[in-house]
PDB file of N, CA and C in Angstrom:
ATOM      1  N   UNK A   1     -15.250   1.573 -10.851  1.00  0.00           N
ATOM      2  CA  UNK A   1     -16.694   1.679 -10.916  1.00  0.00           C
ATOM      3  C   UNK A   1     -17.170   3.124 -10.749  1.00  0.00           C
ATOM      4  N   UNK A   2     -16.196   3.789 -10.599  1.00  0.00           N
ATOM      5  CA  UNK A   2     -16.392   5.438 -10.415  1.00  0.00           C
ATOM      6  C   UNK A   2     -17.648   5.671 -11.869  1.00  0.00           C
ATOM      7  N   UNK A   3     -18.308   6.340 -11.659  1.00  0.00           N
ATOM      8  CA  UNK A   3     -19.572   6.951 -12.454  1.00  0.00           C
ATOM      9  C   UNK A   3     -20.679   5.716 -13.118  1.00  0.00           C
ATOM     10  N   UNK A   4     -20.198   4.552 -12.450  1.00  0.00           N
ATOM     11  CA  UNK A   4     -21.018   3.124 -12.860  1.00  0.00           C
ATOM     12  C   UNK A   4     -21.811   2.637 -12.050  1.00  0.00           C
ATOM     13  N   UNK A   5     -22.999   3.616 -11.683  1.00  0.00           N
ATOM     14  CA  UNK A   5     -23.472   3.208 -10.673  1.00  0.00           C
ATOM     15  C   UNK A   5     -24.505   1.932 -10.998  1.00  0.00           C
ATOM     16  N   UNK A   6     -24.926   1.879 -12.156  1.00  0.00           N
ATOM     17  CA  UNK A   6     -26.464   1.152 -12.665  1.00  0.00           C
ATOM     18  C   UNK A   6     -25.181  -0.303 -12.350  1.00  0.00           C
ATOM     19  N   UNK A   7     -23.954  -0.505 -12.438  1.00  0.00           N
ATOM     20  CA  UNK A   7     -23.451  -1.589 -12.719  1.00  0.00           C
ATOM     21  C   UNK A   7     -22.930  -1.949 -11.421  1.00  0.00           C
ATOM     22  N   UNK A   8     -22.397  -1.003 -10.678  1.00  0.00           N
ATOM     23  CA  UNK A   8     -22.240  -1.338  -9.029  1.00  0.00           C
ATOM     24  C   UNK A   8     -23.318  -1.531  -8.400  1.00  0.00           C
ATOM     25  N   UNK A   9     -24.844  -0.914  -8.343  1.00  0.00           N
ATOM     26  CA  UNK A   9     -25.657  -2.000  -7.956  1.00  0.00           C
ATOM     27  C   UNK A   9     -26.033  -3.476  -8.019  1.00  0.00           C
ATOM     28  N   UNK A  10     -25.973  -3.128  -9.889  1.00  0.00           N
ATOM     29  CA  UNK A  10     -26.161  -4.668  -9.956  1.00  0.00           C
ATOM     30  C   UNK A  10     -25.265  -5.857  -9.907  1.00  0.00           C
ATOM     31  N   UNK A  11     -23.958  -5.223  -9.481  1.00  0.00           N
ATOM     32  CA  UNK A  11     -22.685  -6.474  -9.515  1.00  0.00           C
ATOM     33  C   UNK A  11     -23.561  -6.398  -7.587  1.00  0.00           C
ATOM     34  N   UNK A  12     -23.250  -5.527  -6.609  1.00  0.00           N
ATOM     35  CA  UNK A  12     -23.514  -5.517  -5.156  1.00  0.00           C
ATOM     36  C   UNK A  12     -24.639  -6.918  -5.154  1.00  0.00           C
ATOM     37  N   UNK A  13     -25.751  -6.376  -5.908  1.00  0.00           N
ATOM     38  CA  UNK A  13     -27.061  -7.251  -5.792  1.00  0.00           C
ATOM     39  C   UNK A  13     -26.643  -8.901  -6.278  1.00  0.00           C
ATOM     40  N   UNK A  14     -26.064  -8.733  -6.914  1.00  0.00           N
ATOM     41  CA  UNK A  14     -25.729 -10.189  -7.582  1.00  0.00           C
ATOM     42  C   UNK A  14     -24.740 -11.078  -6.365  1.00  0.00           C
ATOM     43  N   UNK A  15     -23.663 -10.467  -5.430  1.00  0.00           N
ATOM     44  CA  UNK A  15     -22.976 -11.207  -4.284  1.00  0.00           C
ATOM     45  C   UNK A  15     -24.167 -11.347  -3.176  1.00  0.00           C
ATOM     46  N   UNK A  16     -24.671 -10.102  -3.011  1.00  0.00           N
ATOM     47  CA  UNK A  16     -25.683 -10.095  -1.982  1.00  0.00           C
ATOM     48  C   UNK A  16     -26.940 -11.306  -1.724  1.00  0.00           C
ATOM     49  N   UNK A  17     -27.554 -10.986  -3.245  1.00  0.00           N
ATOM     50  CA  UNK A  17     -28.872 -11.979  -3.095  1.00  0.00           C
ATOM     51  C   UNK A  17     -28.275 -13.772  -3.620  1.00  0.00           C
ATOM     52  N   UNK A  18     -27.424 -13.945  -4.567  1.00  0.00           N
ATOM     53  CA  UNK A  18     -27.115 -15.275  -5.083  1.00  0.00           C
ATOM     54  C   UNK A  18     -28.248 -15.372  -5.957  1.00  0.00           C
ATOM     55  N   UNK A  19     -29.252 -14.662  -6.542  1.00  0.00           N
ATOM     56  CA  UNK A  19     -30.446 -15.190  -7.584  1.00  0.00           C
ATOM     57  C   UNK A  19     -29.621 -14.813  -9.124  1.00  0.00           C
ATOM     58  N   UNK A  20     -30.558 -15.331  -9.647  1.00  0.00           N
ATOM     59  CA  UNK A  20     -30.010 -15.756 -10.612  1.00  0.00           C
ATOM     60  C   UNK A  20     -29.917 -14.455 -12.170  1.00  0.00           C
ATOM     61  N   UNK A  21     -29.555 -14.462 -13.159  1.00  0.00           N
ATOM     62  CA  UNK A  21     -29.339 -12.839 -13.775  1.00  0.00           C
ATOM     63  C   UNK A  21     -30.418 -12.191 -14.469  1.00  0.00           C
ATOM     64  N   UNK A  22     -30.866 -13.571 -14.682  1.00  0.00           N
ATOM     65  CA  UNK A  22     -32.856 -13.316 -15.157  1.00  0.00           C
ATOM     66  C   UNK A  22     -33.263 -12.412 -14.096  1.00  0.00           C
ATOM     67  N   UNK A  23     -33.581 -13.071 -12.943  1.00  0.00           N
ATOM     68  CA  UNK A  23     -34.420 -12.680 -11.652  1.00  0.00           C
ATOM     69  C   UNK A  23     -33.797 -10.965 -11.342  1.00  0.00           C
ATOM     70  N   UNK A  24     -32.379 -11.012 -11.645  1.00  0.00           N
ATOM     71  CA  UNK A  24     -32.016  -9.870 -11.287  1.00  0.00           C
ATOM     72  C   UNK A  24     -32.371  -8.998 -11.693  1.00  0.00           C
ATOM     73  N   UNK A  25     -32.231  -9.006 -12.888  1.00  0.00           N
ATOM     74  CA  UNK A  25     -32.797  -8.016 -14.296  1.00  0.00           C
ATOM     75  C   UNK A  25     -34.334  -7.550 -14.062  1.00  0.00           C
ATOM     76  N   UNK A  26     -35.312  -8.365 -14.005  1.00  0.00           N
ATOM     77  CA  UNK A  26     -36.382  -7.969 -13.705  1.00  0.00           C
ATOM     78  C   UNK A  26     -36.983  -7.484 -12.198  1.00  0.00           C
ATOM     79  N   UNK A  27     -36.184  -7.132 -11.046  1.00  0.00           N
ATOM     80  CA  UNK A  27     -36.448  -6.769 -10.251  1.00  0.00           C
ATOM     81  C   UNK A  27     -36.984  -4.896 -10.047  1.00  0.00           C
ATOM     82  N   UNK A  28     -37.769  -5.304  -9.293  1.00  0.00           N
ATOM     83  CA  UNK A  28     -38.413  -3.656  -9.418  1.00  0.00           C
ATOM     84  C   UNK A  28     -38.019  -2.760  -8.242  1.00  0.00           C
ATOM     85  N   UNK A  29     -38.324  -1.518  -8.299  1.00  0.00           N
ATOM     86  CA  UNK A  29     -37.704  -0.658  -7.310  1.00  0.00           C
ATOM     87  C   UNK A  29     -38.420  -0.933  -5.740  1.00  0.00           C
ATOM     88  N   UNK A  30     -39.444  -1.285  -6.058  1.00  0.00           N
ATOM     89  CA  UNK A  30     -40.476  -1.553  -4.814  1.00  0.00           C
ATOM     90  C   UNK A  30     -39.681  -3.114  -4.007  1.00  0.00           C
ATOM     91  N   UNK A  31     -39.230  -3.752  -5.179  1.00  0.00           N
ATOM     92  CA  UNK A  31     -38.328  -5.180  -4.530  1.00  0.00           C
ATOM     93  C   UNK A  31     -36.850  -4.621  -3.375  1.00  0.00           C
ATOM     94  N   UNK A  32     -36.235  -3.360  -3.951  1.00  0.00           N
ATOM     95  CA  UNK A  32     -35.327  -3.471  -3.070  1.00  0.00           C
ATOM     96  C   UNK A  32     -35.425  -1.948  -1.817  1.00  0.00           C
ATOM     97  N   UNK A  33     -36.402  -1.079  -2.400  1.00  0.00           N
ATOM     98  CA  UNK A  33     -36.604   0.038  -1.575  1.00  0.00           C
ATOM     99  C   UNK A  33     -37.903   0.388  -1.168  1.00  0.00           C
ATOM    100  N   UNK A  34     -38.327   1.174   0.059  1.00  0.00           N
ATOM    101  CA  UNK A  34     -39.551   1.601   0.161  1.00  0.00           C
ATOM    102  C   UNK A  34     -40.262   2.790   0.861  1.00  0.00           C
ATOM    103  N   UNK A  35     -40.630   3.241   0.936  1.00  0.00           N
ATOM    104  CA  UNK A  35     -40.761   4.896   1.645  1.00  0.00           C
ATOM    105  C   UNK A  35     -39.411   5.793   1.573  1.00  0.00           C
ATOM    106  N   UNK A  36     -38.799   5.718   0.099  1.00  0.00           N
ATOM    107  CA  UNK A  36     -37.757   6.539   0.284  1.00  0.00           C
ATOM    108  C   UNK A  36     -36.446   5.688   0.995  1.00  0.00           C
ATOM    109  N   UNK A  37     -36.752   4.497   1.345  1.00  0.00           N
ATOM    110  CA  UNK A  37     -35.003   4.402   1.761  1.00  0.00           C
ATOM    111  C   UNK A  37     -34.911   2.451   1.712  1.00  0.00           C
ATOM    112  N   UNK A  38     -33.766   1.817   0.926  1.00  0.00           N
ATOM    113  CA  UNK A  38     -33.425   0.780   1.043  1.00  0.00           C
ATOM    114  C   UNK A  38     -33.715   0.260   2.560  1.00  0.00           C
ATOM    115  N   UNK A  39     -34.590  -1.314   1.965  1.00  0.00           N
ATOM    116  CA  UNK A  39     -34.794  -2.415   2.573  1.00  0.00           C
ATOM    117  C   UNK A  39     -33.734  -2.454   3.706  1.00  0.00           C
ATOM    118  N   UNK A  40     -33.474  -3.545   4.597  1.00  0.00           N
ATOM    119  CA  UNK A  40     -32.341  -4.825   5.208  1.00  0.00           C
ATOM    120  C   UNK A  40     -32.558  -5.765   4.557  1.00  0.00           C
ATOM    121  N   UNK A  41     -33.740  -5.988   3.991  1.00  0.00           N
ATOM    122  CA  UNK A  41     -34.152  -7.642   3.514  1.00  0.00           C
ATOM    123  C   UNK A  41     -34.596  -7.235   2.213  1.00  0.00           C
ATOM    124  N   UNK A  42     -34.638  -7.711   1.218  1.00  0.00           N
ATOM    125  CA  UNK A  42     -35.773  -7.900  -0.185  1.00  0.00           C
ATOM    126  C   UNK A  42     -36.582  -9.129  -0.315  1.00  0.00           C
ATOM    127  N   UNK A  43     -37.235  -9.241  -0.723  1.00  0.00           N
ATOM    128  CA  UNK A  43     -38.058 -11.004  -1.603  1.00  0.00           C
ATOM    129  C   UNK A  43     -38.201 -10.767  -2.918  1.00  0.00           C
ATOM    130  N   UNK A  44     -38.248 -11.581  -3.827  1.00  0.00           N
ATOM    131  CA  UNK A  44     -38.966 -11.713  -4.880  1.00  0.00           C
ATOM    132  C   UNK A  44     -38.981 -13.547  -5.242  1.00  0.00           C
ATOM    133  N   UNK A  45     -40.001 -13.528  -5.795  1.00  0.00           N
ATOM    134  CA  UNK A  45     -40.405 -14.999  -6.310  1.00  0.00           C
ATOM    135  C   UNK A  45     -39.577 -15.197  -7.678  1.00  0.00           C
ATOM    136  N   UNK A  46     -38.423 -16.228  -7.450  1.00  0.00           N
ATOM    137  CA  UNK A  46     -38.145 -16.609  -8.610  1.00  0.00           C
ATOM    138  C   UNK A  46     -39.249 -17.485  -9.418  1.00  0.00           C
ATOM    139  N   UNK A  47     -38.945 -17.363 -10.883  1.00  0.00           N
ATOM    140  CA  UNK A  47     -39.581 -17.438 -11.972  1.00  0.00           C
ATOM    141  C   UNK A  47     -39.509 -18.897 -12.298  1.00  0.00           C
ATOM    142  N   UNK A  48     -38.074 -19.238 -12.173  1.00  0.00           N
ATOM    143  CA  UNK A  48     -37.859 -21.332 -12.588  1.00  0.00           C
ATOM    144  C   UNK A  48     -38.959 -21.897 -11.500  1.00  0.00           C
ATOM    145  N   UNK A  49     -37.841 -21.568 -10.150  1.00  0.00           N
ATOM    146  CA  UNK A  49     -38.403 -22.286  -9.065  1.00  0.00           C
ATOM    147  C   UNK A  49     -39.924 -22.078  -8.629  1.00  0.00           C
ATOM    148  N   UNK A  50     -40.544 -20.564  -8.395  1.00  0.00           N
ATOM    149  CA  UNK A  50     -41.581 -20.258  -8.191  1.00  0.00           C
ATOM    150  C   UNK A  50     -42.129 -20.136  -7.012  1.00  0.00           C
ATOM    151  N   UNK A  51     -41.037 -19.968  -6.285  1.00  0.00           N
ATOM    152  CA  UNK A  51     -40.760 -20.119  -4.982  1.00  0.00           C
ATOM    153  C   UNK A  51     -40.429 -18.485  -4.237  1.00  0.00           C
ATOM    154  N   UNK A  52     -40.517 -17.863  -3.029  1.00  0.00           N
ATOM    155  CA  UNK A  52     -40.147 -16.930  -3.113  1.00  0.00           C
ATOM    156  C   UNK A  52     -38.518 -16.993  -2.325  1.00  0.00           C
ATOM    157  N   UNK A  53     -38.309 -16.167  -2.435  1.00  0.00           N
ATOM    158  CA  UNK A  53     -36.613 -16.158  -2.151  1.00  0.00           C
ATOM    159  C   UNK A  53     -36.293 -14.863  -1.474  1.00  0.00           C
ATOM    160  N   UNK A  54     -36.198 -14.639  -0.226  1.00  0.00           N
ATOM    161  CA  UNK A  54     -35.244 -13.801   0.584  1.00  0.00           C
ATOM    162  C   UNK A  54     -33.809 -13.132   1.080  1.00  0.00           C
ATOM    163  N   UNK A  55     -33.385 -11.952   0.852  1.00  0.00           N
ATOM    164  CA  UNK A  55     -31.995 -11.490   0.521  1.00  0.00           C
ATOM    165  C   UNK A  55     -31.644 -10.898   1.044  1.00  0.00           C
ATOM    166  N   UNK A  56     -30.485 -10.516   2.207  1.00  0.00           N
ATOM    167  CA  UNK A  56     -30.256  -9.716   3.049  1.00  0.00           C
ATOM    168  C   UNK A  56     -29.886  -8.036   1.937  1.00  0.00           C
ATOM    169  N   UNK A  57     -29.488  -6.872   1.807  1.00  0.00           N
ATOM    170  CA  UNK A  57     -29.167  -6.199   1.715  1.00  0.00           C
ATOM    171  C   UNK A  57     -27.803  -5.427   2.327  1.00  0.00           C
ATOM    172  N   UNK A  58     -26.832  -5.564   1.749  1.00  0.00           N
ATOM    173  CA  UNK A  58     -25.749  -4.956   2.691  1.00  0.00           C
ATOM    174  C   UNK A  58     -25.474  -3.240   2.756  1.00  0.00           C
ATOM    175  N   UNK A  59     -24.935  -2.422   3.839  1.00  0.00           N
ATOM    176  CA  UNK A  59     -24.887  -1.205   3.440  1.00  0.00           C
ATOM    177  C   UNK A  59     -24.305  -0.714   2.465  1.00  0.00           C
ATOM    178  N   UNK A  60     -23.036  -1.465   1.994  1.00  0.00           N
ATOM    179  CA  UNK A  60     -22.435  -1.042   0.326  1.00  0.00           C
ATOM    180  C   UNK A  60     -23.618  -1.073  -0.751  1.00  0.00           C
ATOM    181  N   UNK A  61     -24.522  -2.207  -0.583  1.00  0.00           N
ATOM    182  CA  UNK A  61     -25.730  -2.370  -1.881  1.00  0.00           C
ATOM    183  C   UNK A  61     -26.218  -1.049  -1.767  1.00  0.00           C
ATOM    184  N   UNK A  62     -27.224  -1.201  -0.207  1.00  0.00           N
ATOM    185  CA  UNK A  62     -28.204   0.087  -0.252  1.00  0.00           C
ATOM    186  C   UNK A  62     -27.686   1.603  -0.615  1.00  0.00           C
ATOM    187  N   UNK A  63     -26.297   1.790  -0.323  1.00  0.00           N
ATOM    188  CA  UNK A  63     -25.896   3.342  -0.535  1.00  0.00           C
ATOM    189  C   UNK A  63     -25.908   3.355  -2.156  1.00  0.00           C
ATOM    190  N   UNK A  64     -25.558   2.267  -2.806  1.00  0.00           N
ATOM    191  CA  UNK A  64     -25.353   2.115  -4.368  1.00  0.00           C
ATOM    192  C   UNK A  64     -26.640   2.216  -4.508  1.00  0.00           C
ATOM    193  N   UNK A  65     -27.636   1.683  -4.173  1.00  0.00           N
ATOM    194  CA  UNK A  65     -29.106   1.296  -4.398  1.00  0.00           C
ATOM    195  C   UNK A  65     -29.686   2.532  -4.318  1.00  0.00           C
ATOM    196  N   UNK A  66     -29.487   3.124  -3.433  1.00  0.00           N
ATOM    197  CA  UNK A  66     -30.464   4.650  -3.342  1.00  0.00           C
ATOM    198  C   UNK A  66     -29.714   5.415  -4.246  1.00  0.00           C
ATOM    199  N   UNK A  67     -28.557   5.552  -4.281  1.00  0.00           N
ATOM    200  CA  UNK A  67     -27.943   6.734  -5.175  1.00  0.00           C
ATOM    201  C   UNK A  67     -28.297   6.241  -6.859  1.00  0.00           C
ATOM    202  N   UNK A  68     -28.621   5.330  -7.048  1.00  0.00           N
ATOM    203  CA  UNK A  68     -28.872   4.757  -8.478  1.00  0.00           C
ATOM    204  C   UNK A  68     -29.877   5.059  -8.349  1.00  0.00           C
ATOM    205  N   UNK A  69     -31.253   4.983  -8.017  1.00  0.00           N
ATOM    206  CA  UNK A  69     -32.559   5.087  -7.573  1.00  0.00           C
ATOM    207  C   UNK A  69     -32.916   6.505  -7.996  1.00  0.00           C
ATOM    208  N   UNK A  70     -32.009   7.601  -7.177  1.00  0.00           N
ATOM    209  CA  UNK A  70     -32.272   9.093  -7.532  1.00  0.00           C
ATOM    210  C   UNK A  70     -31.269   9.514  -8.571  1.00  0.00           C
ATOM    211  N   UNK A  71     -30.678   8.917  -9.044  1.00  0.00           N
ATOM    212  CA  UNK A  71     -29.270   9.135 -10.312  1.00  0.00           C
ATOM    213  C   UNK A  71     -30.164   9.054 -11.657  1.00  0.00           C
ATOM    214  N   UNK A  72     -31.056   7.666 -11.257  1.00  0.00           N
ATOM    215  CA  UNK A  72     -32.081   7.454 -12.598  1.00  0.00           C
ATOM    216  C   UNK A  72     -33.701   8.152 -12.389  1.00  0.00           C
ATOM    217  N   UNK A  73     -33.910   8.726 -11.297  1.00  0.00           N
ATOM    218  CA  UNK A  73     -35.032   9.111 -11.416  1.00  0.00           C
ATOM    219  C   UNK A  73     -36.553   7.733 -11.149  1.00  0.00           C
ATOM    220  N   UNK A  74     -36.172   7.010 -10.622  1.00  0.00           N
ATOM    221  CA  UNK A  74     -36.864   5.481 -11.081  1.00  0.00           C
ATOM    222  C   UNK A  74     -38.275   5.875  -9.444  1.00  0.00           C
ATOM    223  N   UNK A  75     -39.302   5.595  -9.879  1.00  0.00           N
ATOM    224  CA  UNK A  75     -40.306   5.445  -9.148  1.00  0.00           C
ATOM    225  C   UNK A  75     -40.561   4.029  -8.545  1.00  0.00           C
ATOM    226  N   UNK A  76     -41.418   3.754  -7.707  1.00  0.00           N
ATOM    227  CA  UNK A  76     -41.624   2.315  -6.820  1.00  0.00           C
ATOM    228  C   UNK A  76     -42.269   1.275  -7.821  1.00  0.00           C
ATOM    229  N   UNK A  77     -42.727   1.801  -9.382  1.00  0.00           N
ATOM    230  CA  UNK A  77     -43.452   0.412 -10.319  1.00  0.00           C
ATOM    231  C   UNK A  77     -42.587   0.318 -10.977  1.00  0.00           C
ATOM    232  N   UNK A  78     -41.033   1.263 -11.090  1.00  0.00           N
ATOM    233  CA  UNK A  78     -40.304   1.084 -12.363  1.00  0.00           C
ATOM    234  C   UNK A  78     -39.357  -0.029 -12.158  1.00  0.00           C
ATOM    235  N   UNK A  79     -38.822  -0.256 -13.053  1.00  0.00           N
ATOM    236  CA  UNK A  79     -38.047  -1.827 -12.852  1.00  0.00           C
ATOM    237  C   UNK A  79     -36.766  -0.777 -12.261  1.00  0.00           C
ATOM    238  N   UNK A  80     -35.954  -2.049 -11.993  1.00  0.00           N
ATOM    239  CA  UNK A  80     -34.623  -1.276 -10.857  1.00  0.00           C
ATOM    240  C   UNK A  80     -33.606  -1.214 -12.550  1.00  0.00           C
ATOM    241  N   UNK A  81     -33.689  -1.955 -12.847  1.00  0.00           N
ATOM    242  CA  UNK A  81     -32.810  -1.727 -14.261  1.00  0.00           C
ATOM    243  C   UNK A  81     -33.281  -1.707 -15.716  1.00  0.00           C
ATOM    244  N   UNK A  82     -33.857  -0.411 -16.050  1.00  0.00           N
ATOM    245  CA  UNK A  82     -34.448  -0.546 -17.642  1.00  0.00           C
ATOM    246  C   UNK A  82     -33.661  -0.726 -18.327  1.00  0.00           C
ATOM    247  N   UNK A  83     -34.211  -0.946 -19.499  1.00  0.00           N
ATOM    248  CA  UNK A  83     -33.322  -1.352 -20.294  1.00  0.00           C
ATOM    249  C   UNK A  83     -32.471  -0.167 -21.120  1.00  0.00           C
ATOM    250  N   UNK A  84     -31.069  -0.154 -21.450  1.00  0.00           N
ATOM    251  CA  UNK A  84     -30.364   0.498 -22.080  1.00  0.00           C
ATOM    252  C   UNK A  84     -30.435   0.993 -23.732  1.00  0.00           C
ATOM    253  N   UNK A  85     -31.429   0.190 -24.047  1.00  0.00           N
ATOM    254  CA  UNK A  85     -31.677  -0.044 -25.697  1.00  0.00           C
ATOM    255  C   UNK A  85     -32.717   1.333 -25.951  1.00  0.00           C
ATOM    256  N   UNK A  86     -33.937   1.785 -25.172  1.00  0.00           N
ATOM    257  CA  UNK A  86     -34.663   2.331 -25.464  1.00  0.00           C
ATOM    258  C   UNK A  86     -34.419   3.642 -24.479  1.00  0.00           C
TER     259      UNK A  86
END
């Protein structure tokens, strides 16, 4: 995973939270960080259920999480993973 960081977050986030790859995908930077430094906890409302859903954060995520964060340049409205196409 050496220089894969956009993909070691999102494999970390995917053991961490258990939501689902939709929910993952659309998560925003404000969902997993805030004043400059990864959560302990996240929420976001899944989309099927509509329900909100709570996720611990582990320190392997957050060090991946912040270094992806300033690797991509991503602000607190930008999604945590844009898309690769554009």
């Amino acid at each position: 995973m050496t220089g894969r960081v956009r993909n070691l977050v999102l494999f970390n986030l995917a053991i961490d939270s258990k939501l689902r790859g939709g929910v993952l995908v659309r998560l925003q930077v404000e969902d997993l960080a805030a004043a400059g430094s990864v959560r302990e906890r996240g929420m976001v409302v899944q989309k099927k259920a509509g329900r909100p859903v709570q996720f611990g954060i582990t320190q392997n995520t957050a060090a991946s999480g912040s270094a992806w964060i300033a690797k991509a340049s991503l602000k607190p409205g930008d999604r945590l993973f844009p898309s690769r196409v554009s």
